[in-house]
PDB file of N, CA and C in Angstrom:
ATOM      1  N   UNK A   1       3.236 -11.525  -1.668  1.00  0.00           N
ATOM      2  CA  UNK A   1       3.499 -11.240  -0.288  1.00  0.00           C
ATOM      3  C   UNK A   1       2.354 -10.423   0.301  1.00  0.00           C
ATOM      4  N   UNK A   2       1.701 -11.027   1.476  1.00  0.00           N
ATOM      5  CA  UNK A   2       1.205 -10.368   2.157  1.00  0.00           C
ATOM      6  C   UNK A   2       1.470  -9.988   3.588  1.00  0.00           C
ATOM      7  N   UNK A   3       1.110  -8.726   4.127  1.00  0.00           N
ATOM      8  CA  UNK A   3       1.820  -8.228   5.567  1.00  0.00           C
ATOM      9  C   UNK A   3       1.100  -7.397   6.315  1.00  0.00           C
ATOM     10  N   UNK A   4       1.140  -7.529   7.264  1.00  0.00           N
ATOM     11  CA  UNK A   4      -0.243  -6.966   8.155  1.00  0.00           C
ATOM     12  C   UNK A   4       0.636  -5.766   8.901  1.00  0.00           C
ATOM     13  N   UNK A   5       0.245  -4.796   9.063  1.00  0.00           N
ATOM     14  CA  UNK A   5       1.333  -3.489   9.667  1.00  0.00           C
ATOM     15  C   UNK A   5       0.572  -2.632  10.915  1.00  0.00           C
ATOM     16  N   UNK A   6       0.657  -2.482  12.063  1.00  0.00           N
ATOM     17  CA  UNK A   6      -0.317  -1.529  13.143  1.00  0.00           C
ATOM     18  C   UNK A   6       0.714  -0.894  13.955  1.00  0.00           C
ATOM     19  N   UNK A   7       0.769   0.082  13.593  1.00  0.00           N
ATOM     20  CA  UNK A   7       2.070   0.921  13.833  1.00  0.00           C
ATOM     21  C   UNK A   7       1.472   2.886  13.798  1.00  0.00           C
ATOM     22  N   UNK A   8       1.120   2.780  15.550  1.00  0.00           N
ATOM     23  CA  UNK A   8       0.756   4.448  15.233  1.00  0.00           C
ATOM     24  C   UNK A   8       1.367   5.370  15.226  1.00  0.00           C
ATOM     25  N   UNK A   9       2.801   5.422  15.224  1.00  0.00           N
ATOM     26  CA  UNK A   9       4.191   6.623  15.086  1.00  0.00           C
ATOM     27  C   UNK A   9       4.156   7.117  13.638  1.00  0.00           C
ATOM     28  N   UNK A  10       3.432   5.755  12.483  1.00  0.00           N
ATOM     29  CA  UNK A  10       3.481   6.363  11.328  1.00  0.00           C
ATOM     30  C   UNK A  10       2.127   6.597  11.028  1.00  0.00           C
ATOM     31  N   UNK A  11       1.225   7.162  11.428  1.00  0.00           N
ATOM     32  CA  UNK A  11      -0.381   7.506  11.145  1.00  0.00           C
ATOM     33  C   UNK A  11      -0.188   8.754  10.084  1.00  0.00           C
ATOM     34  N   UNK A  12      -1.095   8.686   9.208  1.00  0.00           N
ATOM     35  CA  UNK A  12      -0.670  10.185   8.743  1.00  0.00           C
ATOM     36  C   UNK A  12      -2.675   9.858   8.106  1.00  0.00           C
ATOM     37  N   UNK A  13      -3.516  10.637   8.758  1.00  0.00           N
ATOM     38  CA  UNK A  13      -4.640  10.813   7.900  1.00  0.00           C
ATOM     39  C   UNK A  13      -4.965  10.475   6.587  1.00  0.00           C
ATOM     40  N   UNK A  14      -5.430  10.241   5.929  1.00  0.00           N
ATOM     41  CA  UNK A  14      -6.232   9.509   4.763  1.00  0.00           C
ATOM     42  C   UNK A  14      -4.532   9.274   3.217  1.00  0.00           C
ATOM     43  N   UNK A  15      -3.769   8.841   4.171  1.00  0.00           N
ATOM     44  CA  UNK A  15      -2.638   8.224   3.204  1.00  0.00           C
ATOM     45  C   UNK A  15      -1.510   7.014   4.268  1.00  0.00           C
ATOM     46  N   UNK A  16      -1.458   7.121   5.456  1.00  0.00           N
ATOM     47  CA  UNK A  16      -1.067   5.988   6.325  1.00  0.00           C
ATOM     48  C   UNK A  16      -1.711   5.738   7.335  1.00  0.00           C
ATOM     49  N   UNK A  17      -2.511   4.604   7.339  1.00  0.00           N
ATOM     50  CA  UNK A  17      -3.256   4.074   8.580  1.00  0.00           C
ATOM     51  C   UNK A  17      -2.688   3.340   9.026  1.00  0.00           C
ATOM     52  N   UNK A  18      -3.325   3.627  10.522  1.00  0.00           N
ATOM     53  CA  UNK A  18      -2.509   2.695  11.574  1.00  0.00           C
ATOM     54  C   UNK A  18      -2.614   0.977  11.713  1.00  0.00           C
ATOM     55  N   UNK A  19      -3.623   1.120  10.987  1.00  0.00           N
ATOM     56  CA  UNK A  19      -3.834  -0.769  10.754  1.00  0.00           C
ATOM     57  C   UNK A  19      -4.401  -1.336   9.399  1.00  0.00           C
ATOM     58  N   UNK A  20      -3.172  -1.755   8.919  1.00  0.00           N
ATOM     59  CA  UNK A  20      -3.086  -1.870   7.453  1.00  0.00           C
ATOM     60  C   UNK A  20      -2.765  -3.134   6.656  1.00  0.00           C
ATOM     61  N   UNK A  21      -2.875  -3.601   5.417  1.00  0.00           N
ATOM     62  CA  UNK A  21      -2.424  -4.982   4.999  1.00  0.00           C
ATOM     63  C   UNK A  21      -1.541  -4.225   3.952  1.00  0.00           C
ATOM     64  N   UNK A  22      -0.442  -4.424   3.460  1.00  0.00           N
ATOM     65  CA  UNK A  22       0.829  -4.509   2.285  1.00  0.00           C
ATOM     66  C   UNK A  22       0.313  -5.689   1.574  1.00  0.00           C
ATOM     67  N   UNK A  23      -0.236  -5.339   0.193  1.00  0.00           N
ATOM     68  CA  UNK A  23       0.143  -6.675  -0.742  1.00  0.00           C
ATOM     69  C   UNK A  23       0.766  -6.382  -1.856  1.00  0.00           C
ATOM     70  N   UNK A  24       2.129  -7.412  -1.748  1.00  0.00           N
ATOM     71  CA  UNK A  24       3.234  -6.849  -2.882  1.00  0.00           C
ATOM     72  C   UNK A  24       4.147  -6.562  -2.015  1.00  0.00           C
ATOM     73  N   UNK A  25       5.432  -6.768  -2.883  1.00  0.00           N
ATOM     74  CA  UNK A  25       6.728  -6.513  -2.214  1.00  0.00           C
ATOM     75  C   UNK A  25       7.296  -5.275  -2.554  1.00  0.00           C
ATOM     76  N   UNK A  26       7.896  -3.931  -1.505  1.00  0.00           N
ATOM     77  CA  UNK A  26       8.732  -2.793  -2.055  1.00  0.00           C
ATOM     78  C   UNK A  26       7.618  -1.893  -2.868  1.00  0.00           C
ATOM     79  N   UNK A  27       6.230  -1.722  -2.129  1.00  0.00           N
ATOM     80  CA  UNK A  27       5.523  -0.900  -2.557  1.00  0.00           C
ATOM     81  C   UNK A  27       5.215   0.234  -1.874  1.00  0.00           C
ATOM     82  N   UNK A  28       4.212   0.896  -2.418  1.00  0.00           N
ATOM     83  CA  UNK A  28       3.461   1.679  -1.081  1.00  0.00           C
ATOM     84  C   UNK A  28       1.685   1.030  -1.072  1.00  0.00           C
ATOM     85  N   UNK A  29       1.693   0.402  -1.419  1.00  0.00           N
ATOM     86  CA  UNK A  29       0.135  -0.237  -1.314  1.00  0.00           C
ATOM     87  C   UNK A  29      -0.106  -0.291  -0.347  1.00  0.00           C
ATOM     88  N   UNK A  30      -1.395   0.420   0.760  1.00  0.00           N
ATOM     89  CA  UNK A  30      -1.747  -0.108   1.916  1.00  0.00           C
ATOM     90  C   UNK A  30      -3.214   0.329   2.080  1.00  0.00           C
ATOM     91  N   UNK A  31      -3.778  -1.044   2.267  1.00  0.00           N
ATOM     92  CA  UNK A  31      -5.210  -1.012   2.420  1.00  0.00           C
ATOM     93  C   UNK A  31      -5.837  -1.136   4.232  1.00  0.00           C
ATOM     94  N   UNK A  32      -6.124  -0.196   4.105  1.00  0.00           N
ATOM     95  CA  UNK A  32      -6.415   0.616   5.597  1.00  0.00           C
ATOM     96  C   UNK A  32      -7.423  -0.287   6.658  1.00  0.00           C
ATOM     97  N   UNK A  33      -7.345  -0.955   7.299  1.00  0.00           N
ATOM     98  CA  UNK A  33      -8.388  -1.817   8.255  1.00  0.00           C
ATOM     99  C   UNK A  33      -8.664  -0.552   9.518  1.00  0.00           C
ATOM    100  N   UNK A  34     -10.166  -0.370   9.791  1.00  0.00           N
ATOM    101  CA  UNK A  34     -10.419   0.372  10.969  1.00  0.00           C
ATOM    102  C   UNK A  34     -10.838  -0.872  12.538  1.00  0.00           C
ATOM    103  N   UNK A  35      -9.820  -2.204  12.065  1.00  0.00           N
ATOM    104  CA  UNK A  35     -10.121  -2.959  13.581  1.00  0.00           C
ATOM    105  C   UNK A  35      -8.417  -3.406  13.547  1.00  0.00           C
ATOM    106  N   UNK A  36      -8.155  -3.775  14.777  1.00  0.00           N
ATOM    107  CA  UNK A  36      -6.583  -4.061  14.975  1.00  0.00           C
ATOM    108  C   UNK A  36      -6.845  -5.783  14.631  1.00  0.00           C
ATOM    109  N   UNK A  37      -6.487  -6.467  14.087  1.00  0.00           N
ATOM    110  CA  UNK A  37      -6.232  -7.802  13.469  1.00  0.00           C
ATOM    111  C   UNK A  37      -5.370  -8.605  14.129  1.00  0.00           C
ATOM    112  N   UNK A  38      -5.952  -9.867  14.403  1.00  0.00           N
ATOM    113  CA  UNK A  38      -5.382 -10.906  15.553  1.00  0.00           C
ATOM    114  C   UNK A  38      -4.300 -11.831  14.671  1.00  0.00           C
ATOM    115  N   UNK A  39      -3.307 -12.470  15.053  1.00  0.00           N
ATOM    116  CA  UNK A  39      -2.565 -13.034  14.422  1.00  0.00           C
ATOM    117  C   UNK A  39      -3.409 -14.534  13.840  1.00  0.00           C
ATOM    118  N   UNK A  40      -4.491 -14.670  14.238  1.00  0.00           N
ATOM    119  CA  UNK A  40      -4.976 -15.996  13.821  1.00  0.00           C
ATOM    120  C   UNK A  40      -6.116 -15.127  12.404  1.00  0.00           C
ATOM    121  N   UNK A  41      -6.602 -13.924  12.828  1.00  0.00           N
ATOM    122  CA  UNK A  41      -7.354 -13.729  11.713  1.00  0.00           C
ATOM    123  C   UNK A  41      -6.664 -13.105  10.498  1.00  0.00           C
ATOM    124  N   UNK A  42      -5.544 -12.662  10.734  1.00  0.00           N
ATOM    125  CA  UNK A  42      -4.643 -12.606   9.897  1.00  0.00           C
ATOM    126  C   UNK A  42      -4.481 -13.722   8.744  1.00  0.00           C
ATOM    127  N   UNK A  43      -4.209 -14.505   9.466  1.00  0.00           N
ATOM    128  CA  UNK A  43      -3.343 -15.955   8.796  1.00  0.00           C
ATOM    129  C   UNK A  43      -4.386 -16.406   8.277  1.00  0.00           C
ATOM    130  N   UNK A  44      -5.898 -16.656   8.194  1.00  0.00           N
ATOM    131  CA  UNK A  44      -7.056 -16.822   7.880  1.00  0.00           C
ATOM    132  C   UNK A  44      -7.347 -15.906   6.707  1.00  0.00           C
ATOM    133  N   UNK A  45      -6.927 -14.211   6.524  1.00  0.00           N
ATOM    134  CA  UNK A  45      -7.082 -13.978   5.064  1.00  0.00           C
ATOM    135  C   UNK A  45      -5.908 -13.968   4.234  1.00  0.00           C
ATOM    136  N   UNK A  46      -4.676 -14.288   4.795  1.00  0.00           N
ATOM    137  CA  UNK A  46      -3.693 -14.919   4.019  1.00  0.00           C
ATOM    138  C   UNK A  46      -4.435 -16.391   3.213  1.00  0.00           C
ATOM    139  N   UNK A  47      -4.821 -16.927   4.102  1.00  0.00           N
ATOM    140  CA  UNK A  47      -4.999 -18.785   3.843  1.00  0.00           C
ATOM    141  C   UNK A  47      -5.990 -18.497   2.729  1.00  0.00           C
ATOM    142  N   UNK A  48      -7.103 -17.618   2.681  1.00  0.00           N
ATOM    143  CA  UNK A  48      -7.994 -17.426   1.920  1.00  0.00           C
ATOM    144  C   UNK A  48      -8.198 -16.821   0.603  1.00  0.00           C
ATOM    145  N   UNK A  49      -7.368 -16.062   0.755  1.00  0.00           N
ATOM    146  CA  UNK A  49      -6.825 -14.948  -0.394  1.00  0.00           C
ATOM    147  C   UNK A  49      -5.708 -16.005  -1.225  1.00  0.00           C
ATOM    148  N   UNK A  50      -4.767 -16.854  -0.995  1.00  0.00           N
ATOM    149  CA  UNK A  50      -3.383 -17.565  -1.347  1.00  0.00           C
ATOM    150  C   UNK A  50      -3.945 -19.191  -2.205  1.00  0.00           C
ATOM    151  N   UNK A  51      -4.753 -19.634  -0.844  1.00  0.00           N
ATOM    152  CA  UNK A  51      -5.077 -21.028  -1.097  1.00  0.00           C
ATOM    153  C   UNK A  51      -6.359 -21.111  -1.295  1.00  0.00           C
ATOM    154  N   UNK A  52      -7.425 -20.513  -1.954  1.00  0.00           N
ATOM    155  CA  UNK A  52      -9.357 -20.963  -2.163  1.00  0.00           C
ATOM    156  C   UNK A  52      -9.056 -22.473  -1.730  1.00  0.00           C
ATOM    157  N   UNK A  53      -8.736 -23.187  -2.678  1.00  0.00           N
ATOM    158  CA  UNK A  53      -9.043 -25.046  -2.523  1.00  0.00           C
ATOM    159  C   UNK A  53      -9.063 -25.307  -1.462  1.00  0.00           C
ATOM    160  N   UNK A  54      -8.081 -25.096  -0.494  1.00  0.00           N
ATOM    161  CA  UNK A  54      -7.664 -25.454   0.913  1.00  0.00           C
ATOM    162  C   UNK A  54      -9.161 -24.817   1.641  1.00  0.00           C
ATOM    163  N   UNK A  55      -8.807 -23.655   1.855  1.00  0.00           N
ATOM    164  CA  UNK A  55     -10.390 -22.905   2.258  1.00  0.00           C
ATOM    165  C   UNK A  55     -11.633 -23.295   2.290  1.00  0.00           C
ATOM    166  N   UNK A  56     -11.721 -23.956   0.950  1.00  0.00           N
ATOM    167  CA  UNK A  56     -13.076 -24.118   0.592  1.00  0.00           C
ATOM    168  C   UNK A  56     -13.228 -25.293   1.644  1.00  0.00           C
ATOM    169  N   UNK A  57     -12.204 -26.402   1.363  1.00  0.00           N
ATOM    170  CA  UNK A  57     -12.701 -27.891   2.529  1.00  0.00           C
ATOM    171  C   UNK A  57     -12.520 -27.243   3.503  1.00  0.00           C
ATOM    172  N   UNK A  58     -11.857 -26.041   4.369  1.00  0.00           N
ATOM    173  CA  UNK A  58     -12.200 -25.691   6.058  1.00  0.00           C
ATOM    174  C   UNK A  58     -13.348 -25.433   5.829  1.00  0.00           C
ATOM    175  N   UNK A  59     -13.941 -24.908   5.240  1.00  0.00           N
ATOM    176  CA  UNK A  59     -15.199 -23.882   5.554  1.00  0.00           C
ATOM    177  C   UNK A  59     -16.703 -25.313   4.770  1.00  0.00           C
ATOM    178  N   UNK A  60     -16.226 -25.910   4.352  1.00  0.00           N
ATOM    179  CA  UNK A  60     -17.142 -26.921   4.280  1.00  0.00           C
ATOM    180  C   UNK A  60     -17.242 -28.081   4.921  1.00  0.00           C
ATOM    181  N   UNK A  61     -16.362 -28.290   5.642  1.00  0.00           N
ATOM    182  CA  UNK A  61     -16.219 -29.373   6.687  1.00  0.00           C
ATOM    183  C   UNK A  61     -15.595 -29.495   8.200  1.00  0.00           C
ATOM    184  N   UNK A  62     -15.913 -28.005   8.763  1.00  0.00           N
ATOM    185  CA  UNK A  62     -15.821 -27.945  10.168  1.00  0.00           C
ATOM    186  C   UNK A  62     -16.338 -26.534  10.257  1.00  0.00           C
ATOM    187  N   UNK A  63     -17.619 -27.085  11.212  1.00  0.00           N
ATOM    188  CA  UNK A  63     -18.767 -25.931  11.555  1.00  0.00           C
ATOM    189  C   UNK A  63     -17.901 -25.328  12.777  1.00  0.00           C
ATOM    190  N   UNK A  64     -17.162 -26.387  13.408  1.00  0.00           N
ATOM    191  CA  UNK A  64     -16.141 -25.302  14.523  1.00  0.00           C
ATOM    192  C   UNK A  64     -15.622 -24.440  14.169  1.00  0.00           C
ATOM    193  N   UNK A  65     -14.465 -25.159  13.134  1.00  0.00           N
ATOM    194  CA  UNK A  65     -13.696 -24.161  12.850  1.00  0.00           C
ATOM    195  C   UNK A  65     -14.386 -22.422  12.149  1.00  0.00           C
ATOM    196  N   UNK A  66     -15.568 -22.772  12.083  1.00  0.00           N
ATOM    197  CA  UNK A  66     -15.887 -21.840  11.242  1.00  0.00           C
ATOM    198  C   UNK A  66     -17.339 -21.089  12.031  1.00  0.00           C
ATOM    199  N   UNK A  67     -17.462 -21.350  13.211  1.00  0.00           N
ATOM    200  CA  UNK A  67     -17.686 -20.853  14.281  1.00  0.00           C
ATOM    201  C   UNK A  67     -16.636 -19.574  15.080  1.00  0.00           C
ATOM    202  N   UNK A  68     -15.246 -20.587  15.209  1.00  0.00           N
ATOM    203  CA  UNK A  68     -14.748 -19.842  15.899  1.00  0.00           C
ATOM    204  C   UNK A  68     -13.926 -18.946  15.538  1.00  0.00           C
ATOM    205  N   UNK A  69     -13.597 -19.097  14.196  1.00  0.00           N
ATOM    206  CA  UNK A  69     -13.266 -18.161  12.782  1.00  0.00           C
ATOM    207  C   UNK A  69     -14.540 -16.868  12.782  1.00  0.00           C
ATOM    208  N   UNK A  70     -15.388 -17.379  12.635  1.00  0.00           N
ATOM    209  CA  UNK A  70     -16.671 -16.121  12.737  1.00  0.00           C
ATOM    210  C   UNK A  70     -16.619 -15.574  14.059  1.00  0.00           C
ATOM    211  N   UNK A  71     -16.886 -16.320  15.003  1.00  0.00           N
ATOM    212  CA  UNK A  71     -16.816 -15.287  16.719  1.00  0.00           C
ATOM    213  C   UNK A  71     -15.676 -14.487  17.036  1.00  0.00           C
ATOM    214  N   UNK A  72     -14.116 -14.959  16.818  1.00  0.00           N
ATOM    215  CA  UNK A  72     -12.943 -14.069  16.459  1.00  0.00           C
ATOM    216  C   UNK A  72     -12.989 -13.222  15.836  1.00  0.00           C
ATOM    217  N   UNK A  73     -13.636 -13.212  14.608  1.00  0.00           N
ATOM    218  CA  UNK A  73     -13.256 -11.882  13.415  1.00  0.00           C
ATOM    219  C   UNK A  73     -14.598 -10.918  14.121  1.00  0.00           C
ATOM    220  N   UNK A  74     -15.432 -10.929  15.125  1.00  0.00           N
ATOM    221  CA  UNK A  74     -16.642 -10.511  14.978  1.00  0.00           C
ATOM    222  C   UNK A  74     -15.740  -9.741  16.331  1.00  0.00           C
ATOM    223  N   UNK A  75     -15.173 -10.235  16.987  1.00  0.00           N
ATOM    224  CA  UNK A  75     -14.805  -9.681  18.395  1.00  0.00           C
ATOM    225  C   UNK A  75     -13.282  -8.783  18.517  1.00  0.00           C
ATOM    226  N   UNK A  76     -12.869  -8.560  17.363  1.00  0.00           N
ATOM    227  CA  UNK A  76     -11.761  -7.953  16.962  1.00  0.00           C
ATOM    228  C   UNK A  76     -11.986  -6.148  17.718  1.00  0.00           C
ATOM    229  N   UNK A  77     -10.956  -5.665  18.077  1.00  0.00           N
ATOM    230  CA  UNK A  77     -11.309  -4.322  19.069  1.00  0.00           C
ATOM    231  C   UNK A  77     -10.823  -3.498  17.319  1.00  0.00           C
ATOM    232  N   UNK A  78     -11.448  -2.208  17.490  1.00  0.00           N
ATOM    233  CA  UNK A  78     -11.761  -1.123  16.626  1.00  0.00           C
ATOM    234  C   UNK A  78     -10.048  -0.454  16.855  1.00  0.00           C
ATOM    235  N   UNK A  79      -9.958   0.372  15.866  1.00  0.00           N
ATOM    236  CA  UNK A  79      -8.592   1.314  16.400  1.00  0.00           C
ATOM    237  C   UNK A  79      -8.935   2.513  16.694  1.00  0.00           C
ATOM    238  N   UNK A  80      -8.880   2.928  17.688  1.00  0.00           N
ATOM    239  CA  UNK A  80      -9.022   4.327  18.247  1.00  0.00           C
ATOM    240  C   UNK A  80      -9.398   5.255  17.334  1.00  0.00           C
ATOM    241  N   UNK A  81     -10.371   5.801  17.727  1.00  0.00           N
ATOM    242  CA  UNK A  81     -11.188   6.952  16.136  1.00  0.00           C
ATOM    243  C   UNK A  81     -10.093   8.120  16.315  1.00  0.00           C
ATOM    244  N   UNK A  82      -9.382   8.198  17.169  1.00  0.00           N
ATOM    245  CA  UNK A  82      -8.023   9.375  16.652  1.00  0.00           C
ATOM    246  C   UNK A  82      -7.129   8.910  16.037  1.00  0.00           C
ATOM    247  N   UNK A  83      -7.038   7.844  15.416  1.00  0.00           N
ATOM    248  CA  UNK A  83      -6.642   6.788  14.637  1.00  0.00           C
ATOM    249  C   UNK A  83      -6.827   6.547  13.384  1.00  0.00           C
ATOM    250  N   UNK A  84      -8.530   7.039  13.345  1.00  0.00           N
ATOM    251  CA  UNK A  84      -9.280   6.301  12.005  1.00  0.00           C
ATOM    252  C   UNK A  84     -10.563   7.851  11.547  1.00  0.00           C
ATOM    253  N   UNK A  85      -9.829   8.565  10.683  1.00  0.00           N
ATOM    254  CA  UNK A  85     -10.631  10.205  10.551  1.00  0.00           C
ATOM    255  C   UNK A  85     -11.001  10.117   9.104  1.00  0.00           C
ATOM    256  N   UNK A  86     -12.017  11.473   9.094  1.00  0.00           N
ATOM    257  CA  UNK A  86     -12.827  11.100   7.906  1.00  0.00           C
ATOM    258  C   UNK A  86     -11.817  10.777   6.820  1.00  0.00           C
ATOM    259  N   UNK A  87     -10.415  11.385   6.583  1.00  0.00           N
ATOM    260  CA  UNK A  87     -10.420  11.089   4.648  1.00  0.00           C
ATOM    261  C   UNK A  87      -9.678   9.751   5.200  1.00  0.00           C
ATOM    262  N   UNK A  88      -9.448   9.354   6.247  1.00  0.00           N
ATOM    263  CA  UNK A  88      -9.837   7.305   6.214  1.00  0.00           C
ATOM    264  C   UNK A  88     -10.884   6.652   5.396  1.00  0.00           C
ATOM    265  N   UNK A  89     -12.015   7.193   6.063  1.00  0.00           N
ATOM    266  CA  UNK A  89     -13.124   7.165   5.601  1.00  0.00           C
ATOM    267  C   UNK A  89     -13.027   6.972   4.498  1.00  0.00           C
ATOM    268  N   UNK A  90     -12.674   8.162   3.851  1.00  0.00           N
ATOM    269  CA  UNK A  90     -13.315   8.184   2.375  1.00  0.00           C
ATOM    270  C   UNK A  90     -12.366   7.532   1.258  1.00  0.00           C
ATOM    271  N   UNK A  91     -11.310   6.856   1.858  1.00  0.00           N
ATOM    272  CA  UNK A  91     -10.580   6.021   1.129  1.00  0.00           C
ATOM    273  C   UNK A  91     -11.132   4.964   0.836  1.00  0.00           C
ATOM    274  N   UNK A  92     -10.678   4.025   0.044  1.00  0.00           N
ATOM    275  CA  UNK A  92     -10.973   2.235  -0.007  1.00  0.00           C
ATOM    276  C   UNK A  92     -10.381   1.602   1.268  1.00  0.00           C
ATOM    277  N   UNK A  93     -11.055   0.840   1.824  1.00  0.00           N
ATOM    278  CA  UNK A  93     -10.374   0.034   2.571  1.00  0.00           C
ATOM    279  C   UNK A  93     -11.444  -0.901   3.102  1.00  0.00           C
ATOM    280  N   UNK A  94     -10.320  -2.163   3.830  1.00  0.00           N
ATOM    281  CA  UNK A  94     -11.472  -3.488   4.081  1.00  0.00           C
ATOM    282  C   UNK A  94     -12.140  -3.462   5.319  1.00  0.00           C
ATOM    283  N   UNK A  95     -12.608  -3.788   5.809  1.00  0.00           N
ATOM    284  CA  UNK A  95     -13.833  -4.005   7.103  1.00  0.00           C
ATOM    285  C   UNK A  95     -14.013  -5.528   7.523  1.00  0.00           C
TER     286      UNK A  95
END
């Protein structure tokens, strides 16, 4: 299971970020994103992370799709730096 979470009532500095992925069910795993995530680029590192095979023929046989896969993930808005503080920072998390 994967789950995408952006929720700033529960922010808590370098242990709950406001824009986050859950992988695994009934955990506390959360890997911290400092951009808010679109429901299509979402579903794109689900598809990627779940299915490679599938992936591999998008990304080898449609320069669109993989155009507009790249211009989306590139144009994604940041989360507010009162949002995202140093021991964010100094955690692991994806970009």
């Amino acid at each position: 299971m994967i789950r995408y979470d952006f929720d700033f009532k529960s922010y808590y500095e370098g242990l709950h970020p406001v824009s986050h992925i859950h992988i695994g069910n009934k955990n506390q795993i959360r890997l911290g994103i400092p951009l808010i995530l679109s429901p299509k680029v979402f579903l794109n590192f689900v598809l990627r992370q779940n299915y490679p095979a599938y992936w591999k023929g998008m990304i080898a046989n449609s320069d669109i799709w993989k155009k507009t896969y790249i211009n989306e993930k590139s144009n994604l808005e940041g989360v507010d730096l009162k949002f995202w503080n140093t021991m964010d920072y100094s955690e692991f998390y994806l970009t």
